[in-house]
PDB file of N, CA and C in Angstrom:
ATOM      1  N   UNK A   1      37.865  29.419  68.979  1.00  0.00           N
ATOM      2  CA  UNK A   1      36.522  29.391  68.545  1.00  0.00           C
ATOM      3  C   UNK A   1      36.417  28.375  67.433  1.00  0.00           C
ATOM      4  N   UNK A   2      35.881  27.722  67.834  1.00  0.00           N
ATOM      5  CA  UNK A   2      35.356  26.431  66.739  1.00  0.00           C
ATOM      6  C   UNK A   2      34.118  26.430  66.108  1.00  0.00           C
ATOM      7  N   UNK A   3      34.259  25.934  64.851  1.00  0.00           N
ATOM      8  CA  UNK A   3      32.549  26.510  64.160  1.00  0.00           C
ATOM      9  C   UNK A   3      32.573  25.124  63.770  1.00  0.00           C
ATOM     10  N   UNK A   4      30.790  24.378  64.430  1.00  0.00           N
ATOM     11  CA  UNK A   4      30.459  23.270  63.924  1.00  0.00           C
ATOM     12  C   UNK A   4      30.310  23.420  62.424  1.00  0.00           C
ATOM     13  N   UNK A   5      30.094  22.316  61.582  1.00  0.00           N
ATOM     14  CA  UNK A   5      30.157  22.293  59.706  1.00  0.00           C
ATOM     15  C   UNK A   5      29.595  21.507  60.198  1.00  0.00           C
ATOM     16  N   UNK A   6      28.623  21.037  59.131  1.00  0.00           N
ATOM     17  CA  UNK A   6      27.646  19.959  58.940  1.00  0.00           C
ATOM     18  C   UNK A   6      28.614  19.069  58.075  1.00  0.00           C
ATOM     19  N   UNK A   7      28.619  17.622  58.313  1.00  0.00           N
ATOM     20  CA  UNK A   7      28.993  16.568  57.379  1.00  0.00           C
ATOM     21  C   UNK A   7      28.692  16.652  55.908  1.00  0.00           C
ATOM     22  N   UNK A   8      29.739  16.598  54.957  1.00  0.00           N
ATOM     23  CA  UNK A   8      29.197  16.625  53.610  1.00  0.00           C
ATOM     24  C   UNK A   8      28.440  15.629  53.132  1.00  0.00           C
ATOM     25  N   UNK A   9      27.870  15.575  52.385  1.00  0.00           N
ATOM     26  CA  UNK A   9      26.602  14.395  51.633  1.00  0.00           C
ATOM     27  C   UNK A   9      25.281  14.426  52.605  1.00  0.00           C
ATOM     28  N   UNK A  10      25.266  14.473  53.573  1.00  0.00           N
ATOM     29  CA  UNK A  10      23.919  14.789  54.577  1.00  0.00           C
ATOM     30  C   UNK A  10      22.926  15.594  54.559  1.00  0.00           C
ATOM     31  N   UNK A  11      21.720  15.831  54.129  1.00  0.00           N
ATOM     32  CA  UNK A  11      20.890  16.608  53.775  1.00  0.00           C
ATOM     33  C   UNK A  11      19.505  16.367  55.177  1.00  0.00           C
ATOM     34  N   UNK A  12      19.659  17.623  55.616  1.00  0.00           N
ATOM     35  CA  UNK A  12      18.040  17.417  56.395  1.00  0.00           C
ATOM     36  C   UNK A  12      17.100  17.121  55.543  1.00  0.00           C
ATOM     37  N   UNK A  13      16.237  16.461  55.532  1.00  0.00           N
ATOM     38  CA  UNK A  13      14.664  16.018  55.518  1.00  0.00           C
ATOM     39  C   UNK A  13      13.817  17.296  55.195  1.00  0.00           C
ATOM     40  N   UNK A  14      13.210  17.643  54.129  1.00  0.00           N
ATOM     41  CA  UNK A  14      12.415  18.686  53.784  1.00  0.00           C
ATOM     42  C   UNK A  14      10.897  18.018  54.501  1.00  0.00           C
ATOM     43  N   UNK A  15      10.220  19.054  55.035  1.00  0.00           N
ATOM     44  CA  UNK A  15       9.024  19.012  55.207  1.00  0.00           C
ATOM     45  C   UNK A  15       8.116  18.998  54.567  1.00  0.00           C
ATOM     46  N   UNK A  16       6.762  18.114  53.595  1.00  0.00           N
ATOM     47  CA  UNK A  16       6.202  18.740  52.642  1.00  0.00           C
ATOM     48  C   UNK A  16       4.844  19.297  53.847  1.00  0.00           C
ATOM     49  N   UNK A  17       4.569  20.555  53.057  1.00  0.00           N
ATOM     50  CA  UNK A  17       3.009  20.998  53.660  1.00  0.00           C
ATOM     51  C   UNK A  17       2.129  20.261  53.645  1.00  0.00           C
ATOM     52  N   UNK A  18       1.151  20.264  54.466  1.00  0.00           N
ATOM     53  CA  UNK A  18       0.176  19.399  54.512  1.00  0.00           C
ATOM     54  C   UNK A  18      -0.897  20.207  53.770  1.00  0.00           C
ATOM     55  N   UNK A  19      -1.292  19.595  53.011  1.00  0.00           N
ATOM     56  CA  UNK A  19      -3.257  20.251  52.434  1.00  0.00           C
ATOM     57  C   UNK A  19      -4.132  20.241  53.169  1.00  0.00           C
ATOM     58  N   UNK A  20      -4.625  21.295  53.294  1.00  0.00           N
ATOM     59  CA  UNK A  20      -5.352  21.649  54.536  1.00  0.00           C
ATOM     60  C   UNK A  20      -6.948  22.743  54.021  1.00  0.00           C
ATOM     61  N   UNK A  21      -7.486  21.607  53.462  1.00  0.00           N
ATOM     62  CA  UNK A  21      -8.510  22.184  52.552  1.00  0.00           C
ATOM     63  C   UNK A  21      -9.976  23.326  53.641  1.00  0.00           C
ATOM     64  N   UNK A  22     -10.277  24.110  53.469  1.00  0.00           N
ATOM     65  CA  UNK A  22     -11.281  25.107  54.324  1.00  0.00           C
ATOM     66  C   UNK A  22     -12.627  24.681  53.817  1.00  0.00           C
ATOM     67  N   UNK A  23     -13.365  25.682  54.503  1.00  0.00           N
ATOM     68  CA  UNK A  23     -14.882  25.183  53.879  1.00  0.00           C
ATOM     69  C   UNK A  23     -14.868  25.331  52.682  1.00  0.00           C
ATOM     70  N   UNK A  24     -14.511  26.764  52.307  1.00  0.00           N
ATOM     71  CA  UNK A  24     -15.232  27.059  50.916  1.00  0.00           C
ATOM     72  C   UNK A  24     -14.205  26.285  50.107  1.00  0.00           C
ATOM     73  N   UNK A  25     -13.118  25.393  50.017  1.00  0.00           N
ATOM     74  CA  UNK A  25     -12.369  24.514  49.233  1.00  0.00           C
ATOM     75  C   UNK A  25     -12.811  23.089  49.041  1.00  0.00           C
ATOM     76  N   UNK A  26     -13.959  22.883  50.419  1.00  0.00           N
ATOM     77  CA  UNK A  26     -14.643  21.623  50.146  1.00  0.00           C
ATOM     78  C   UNK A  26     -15.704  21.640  49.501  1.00  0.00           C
ATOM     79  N   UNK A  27     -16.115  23.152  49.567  1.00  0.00           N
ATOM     80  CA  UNK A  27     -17.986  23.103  48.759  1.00  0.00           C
ATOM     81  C   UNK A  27     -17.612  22.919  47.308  1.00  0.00           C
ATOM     82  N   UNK A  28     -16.285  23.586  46.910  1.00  0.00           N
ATOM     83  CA  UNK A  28     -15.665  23.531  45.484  1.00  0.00           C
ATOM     84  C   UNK A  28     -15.071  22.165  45.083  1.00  0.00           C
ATOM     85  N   UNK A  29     -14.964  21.553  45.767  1.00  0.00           N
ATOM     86  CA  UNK A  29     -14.743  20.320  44.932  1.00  0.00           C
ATOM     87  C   UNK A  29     -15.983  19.270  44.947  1.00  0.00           C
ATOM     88  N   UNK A  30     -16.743  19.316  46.049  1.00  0.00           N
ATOM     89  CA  UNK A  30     -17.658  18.714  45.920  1.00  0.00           C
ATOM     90  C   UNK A  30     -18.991  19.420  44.872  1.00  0.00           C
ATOM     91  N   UNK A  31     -19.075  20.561  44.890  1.00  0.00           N
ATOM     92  CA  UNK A  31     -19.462  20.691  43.188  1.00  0.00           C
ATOM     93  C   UNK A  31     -19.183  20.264  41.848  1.00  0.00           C
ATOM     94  N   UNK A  32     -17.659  20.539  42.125  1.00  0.00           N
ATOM     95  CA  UNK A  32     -17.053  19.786  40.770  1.00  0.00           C
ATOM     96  C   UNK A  32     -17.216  18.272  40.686  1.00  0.00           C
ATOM     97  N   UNK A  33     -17.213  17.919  41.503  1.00  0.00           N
ATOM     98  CA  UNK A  33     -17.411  16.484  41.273  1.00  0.00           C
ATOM     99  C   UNK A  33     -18.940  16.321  41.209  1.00  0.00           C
ATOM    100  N   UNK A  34     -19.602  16.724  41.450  1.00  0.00           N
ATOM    101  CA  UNK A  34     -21.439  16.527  41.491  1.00  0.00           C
ATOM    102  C   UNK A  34     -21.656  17.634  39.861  1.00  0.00           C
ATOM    103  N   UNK A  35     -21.182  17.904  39.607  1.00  0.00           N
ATOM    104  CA  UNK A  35     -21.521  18.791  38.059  1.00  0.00           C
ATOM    105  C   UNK A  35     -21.335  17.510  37.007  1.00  0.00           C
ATOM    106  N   UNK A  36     -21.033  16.564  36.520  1.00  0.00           N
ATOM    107  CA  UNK A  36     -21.424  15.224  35.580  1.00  0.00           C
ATOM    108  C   UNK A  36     -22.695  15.248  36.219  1.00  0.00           C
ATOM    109  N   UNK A  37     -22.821  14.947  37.220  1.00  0.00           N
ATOM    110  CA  UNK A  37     -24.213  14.243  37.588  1.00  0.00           C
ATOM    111  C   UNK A  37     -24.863  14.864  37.714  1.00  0.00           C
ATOM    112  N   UNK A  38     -25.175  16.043  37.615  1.00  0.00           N
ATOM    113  CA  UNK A  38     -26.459  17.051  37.510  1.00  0.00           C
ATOM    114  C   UNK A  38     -26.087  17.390  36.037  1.00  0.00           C
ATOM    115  N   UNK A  39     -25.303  17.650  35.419  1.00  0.00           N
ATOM    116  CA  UNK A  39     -25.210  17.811  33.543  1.00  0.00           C
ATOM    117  C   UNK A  39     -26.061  16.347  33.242  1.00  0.00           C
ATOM    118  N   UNK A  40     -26.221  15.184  34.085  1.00  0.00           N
ATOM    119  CA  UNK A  40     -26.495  13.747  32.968  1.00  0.00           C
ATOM    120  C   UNK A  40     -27.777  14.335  33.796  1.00  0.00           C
ATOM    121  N   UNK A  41     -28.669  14.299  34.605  1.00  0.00           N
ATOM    122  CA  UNK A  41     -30.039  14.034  35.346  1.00  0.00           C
ATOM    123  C   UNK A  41     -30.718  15.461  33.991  1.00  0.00           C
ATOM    124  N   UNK A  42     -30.109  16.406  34.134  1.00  0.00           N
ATOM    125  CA  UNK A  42     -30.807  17.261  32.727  1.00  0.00           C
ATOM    126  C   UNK A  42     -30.808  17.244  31.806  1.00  0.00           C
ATOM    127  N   UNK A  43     -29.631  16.483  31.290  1.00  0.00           N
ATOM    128  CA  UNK A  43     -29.686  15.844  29.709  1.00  0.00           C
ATOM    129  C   UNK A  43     -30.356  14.892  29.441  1.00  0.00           C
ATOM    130  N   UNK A  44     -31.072  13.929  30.542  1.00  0.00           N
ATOM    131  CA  UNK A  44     -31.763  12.710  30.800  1.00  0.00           C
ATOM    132  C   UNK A  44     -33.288  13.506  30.507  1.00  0.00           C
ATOM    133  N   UNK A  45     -33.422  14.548  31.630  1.00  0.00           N
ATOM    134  CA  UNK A  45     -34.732  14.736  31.504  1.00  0.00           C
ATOM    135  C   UNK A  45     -35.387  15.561  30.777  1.00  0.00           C
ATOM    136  N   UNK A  46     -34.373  16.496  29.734  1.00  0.00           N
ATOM    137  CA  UNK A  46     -34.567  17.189  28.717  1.00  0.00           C
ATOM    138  C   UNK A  46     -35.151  16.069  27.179  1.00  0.00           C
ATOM    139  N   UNK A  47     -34.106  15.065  26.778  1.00  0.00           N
ATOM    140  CA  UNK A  47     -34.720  14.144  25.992  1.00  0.00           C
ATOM    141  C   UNK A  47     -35.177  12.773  26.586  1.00  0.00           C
ATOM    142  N   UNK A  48     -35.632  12.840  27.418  1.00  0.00           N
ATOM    143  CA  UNK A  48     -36.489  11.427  27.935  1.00  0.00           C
ATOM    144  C   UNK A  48     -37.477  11.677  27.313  1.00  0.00           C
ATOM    145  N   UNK A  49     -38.596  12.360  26.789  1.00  0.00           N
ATOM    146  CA  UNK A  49     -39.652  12.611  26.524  1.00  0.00           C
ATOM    147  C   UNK A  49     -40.046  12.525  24.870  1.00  0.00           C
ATOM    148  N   UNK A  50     -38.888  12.131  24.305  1.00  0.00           N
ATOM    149  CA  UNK A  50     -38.599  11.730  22.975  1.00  0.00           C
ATOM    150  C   UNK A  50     -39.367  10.089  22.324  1.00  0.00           C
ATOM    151  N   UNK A  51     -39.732   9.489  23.209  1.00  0.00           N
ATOM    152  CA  UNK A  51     -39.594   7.935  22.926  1.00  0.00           C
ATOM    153  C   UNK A  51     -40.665   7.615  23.884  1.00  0.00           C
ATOM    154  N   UNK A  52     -42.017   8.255  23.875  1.00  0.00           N
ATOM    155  CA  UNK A  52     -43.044   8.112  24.683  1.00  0.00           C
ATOM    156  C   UNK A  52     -44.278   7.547  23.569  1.00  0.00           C
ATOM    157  N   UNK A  53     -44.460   5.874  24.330  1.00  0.00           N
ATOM    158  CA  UNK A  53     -45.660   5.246  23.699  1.00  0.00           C
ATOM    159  C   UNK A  53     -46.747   5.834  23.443  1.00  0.00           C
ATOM    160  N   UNK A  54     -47.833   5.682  22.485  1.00  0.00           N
ATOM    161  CA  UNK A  54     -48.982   6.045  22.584  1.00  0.00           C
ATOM    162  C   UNK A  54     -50.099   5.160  22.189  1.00  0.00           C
ATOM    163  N   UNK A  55     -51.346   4.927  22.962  1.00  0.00           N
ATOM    164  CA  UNK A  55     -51.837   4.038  22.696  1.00  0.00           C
ATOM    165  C   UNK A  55     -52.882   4.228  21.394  1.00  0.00           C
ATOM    166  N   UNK A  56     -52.741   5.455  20.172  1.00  0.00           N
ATOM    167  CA  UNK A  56     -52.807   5.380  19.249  1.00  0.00           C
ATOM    168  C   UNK A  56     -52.448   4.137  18.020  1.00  0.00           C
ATOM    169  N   UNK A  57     -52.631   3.172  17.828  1.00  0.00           N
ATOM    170  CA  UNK A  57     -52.177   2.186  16.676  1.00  0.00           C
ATOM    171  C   UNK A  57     -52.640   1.562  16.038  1.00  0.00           C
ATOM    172  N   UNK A  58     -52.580   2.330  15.148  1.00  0.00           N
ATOM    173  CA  UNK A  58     -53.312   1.825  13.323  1.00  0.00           C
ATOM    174  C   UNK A  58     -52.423   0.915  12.518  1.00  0.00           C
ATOM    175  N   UNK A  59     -53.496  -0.052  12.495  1.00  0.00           N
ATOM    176  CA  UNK A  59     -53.134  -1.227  11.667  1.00  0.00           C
ATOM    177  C   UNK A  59     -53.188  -0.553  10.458  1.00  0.00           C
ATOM    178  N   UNK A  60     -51.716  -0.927   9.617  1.00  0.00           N
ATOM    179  CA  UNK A  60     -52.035  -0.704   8.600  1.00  0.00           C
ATOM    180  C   UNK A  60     -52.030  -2.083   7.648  1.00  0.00           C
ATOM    181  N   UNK A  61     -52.614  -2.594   6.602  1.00  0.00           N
ATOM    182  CA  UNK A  61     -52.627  -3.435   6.037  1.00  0.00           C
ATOM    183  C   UNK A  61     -51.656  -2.979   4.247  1.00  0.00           C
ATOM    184  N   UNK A  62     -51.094  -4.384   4.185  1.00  0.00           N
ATOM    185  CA  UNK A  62     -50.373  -3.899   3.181  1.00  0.00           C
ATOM    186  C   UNK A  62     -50.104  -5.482   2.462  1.00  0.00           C
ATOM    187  N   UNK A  63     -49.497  -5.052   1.255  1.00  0.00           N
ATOM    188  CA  UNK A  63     -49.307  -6.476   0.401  1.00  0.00           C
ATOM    189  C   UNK A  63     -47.117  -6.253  -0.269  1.00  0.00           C
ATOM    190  N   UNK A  64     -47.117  -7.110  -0.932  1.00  0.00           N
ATOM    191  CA  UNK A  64     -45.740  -6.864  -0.905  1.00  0.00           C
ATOM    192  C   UNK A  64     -45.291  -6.665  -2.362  1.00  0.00           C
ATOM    193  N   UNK A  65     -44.323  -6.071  -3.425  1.00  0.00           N
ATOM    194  CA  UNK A  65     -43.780  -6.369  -4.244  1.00  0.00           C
ATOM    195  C   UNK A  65     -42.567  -6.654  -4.174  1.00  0.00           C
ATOM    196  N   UNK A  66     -42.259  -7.524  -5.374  1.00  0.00           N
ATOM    197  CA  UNK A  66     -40.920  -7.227  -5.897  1.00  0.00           C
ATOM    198  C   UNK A  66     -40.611  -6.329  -6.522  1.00  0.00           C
ATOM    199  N   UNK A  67     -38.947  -5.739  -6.253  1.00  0.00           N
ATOM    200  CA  UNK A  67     -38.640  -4.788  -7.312  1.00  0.00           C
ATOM    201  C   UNK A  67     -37.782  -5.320  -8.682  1.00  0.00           C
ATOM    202  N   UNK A  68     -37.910  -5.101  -9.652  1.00  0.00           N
ATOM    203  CA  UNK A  68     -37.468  -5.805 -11.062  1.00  0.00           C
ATOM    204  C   UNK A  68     -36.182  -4.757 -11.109  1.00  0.00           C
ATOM    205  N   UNK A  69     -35.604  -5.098 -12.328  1.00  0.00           N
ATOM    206  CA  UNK A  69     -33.955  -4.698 -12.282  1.00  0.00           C
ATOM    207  C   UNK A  69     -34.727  -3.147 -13.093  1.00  0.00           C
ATOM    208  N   UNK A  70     -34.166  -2.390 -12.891  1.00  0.00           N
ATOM    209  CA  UNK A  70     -34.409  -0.993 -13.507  1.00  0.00           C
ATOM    210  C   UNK A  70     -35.657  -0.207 -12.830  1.00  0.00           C
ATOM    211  N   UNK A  71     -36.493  -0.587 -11.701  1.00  0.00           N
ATOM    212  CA  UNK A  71     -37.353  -0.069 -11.164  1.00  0.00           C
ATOM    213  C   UNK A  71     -37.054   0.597  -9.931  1.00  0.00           C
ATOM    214  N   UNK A  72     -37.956   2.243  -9.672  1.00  0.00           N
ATOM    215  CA  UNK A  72     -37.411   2.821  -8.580  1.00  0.00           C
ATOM    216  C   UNK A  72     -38.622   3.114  -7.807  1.00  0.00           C
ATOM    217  N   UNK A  73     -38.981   3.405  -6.726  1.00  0.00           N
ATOM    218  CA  UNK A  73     -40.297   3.450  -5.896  1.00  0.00           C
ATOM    219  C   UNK A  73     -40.987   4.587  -6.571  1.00  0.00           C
ATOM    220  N   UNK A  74     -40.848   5.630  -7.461  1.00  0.00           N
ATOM    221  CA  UNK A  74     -41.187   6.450  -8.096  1.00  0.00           C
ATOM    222  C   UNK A  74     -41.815   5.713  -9.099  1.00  0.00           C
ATOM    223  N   UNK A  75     -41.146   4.845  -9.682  1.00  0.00           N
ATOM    224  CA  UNK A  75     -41.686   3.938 -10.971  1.00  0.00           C
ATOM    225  C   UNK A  75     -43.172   2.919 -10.593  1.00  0.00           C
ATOM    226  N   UNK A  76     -42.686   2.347  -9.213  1.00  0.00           N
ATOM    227  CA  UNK A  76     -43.475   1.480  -8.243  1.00  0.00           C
ATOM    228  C   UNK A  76     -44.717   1.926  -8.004  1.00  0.00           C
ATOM    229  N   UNK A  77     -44.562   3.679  -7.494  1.00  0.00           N
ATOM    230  CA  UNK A  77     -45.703   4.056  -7.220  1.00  0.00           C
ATOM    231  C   UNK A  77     -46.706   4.660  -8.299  1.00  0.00           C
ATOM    232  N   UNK A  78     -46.290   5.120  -9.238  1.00  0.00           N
ATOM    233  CA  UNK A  78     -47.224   5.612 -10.538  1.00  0.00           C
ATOM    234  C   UNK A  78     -47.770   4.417 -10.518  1.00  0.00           C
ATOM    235  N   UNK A  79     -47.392   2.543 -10.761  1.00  0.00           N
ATOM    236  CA  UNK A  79     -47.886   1.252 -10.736  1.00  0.00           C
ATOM    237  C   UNK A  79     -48.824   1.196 -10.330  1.00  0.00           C
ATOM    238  N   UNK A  80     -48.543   1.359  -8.583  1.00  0.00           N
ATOM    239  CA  UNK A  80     -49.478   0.613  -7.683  1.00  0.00           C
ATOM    240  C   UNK A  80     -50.935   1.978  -7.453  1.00  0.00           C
ATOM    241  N   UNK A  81     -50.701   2.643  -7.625  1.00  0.00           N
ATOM    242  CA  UNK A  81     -51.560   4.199  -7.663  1.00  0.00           C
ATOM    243  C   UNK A  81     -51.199   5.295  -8.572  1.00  0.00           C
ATOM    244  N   UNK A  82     -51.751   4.842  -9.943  1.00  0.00           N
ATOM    245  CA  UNK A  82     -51.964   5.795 -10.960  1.00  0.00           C
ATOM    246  C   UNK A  82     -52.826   7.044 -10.533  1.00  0.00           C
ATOM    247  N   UNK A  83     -53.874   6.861  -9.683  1.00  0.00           N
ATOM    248  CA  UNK A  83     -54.471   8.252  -9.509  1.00  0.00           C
ATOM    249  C   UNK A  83     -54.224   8.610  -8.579  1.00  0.00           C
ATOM    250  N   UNK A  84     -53.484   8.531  -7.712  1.00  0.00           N
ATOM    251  CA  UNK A  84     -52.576   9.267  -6.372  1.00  0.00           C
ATOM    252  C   UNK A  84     -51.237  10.218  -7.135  1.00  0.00           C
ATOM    253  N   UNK A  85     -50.846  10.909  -6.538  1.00  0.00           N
ATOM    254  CA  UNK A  85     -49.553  11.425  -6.037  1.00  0.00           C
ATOM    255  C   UNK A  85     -48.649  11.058  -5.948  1.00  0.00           C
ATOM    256  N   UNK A  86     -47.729  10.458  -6.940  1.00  0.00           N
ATOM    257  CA  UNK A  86     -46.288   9.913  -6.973  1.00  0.00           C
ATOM    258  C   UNK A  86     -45.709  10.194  -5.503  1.00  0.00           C
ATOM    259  N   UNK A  87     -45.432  11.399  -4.946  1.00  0.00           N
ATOM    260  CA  UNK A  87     -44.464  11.642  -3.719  1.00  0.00           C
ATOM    261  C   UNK A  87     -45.704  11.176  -2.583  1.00  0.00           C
ATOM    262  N   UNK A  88     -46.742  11.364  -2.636  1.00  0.00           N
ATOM    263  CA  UNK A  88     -47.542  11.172  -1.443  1.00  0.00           C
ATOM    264  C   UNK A  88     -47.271   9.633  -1.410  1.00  0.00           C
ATOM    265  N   UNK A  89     -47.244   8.613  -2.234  1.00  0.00           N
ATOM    266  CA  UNK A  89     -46.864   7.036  -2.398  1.00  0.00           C
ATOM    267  C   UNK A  89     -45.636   6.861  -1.886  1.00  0.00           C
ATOM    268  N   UNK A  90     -44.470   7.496  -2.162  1.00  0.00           N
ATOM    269  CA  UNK A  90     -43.242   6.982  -2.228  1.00  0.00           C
ATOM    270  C   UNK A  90     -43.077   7.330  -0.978  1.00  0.00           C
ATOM    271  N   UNK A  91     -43.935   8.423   0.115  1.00  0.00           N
ATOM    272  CA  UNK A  91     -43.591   8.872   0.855  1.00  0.00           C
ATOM    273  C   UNK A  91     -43.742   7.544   1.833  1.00  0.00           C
ATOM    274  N   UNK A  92     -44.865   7.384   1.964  1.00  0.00           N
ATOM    275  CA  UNK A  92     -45.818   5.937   2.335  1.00  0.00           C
ATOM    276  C   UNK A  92     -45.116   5.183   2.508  1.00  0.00           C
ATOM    277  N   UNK A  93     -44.275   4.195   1.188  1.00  0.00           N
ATOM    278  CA  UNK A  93     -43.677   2.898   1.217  1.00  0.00           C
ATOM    279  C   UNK A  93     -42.446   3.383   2.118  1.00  0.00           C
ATOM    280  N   UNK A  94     -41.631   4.277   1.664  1.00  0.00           N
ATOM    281  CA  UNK A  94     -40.465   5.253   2.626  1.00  0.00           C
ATOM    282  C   UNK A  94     -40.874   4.241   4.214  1.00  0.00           C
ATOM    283  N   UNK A  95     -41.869   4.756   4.411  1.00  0.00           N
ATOM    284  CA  UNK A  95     -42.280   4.783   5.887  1.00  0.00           C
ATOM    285  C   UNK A  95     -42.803   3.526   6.457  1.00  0.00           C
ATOM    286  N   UNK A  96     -43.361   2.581   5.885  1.00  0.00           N
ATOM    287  CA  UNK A  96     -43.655   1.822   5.907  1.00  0.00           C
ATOM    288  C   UNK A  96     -42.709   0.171   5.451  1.00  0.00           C
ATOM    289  N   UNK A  97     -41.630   0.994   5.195  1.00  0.00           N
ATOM    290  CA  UNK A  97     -40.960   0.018   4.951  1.00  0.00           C
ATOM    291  C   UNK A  97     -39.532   0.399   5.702  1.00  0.00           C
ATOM    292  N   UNK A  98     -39.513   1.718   5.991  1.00  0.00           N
ATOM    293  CA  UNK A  98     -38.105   1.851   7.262  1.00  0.00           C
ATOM    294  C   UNK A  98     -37.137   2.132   6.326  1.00  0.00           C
ATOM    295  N   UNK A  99     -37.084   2.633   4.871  1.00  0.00           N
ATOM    296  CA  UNK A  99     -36.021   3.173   4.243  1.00  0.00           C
ATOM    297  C   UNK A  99     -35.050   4.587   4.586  1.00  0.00           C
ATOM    298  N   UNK A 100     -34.295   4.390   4.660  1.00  0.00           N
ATOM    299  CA  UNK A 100     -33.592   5.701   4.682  1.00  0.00           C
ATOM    300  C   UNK A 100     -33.696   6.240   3.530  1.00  0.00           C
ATOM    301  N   UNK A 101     -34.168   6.067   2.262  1.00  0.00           N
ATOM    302  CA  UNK A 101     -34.098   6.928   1.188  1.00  0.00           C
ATOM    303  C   UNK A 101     -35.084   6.080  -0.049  1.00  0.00           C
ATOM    304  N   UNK A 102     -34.919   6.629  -1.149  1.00  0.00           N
ATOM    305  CA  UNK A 102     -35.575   6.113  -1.534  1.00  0.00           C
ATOM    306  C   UNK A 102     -34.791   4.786  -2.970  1.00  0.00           C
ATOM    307  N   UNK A 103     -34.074   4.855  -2.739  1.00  0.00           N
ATOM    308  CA  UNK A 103     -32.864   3.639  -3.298  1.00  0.00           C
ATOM    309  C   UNK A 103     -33.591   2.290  -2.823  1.00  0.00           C
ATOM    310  N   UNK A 104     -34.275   1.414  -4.128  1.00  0.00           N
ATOM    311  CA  UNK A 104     -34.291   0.221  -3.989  1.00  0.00           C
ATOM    312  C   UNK A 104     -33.406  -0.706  -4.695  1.00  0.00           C
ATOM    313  N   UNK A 105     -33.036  -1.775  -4.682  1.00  0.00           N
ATOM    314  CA  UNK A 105     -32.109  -2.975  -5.302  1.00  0.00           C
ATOM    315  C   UNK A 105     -33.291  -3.948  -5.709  1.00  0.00           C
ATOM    316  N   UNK A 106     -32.857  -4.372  -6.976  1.00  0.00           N
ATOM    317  CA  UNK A 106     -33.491  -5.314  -8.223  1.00  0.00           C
ATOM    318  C   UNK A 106     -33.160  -6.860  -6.901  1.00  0.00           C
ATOM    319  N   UNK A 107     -34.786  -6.951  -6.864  1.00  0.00           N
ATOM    320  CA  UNK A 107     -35.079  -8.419  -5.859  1.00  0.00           C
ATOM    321  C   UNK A 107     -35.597  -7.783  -4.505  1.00  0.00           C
ATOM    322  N   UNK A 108     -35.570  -7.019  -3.855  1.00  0.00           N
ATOM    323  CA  UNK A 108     -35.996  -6.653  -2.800  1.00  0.00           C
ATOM    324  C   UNK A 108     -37.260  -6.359  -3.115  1.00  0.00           C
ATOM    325  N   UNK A 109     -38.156  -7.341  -1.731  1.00  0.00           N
ATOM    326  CA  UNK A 109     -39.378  -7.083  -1.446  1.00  0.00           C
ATOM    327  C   UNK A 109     -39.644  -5.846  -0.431  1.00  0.00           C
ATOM    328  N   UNK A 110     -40.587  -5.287  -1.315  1.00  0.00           N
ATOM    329  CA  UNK A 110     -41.270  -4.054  -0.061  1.00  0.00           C
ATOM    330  C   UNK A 110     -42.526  -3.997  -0.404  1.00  0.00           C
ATOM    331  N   UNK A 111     -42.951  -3.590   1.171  1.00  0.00           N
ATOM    332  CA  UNK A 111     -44.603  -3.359   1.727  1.00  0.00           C
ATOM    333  C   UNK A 111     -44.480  -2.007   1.003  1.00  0.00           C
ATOM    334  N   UNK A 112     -46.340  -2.317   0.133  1.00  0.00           N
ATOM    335  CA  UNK A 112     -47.265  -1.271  -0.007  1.00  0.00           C
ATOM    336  C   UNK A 112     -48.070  -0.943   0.643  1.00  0.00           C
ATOM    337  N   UNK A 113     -48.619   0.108   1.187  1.00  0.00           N
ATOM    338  CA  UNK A 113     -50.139  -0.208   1.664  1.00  0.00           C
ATOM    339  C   UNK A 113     -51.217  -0.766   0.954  1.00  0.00           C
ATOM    340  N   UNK A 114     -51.883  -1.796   1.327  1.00  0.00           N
ATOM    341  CA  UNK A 114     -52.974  -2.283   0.664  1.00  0.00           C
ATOM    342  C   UNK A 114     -54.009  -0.834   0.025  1.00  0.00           C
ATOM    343  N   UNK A 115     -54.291   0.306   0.546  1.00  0.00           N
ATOM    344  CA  UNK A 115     -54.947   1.440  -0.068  1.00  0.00           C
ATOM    345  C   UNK A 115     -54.442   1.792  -1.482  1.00  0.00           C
ATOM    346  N   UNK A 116     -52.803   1.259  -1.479  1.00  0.00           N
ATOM    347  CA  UNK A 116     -52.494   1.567  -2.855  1.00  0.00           C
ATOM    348  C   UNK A 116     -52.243   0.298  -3.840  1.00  0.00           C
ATOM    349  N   UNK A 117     -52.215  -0.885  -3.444  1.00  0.00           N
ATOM    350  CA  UNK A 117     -51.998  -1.743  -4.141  1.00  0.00           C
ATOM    351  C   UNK A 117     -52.771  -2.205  -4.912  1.00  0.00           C
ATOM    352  N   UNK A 118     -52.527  -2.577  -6.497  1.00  0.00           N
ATOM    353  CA  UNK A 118     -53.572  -2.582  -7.743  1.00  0.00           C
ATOM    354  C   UNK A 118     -53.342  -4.078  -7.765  1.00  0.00           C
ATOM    355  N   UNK A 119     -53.746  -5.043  -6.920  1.00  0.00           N
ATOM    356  CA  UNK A 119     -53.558  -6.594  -6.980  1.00  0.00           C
ATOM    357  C   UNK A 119     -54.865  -7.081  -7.819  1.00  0.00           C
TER     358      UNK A 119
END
């Protein structure tokens, strides 16, 4: 009785499985992959509505100063409108001039509104 042995160093060939995806494994990935794009179409159409023209637009008219070394739009505005409202002014030039705050630098020109300017 003789017993075949396989040759040493010789290895059969492993089979890998094949992926063999079903329905409900295709509806799941094709969700996952379509979930960015329905998260961006509602994040789109939640703030799209942020940045809508209006054909409201008031000219406003305005004149310009300089600011001198030691002057602050608080100082500016008691100036240009002694009988107004210091913050209701500063609020104004703020806005009208696109400041983030109310920090001016000695030489910078900024718009008043002409309503407040004592020219």
């Amino acid at each position: 009785m003789s017993t075949a042995y396989a040759p040493t160093g010789i290895t059969r060939p492993t089979r890998t499985p094949r992926l063999r995806l079903t329905r409900r494994g295709r509806v799941v990935i094709t969700l996952a992959a379509a979930l960015p794009f329905a998260a961006g179409a509602v994040f789109s159409a939640l703030n799209g509505g942020d940045a809508v023209a209006t054909a409201d637009q008031r000219a406003v008219d305005f004149s310009y100063v300089t600011v001198e070394a030691g002057e602050s739009l608080w100082g500016i505005a008691e100036q240009v409108a002694p009988e107004v409202d210091p913050r209701d002014v500063v609020d104004d030039i703020i806005g009208l001039n696109g400041l983030d705050g109310a920090a001016v630098q000695p030489g910078q020109r900024i718009a008043v509104p002409v309503a407040y300017a004592a020219d």
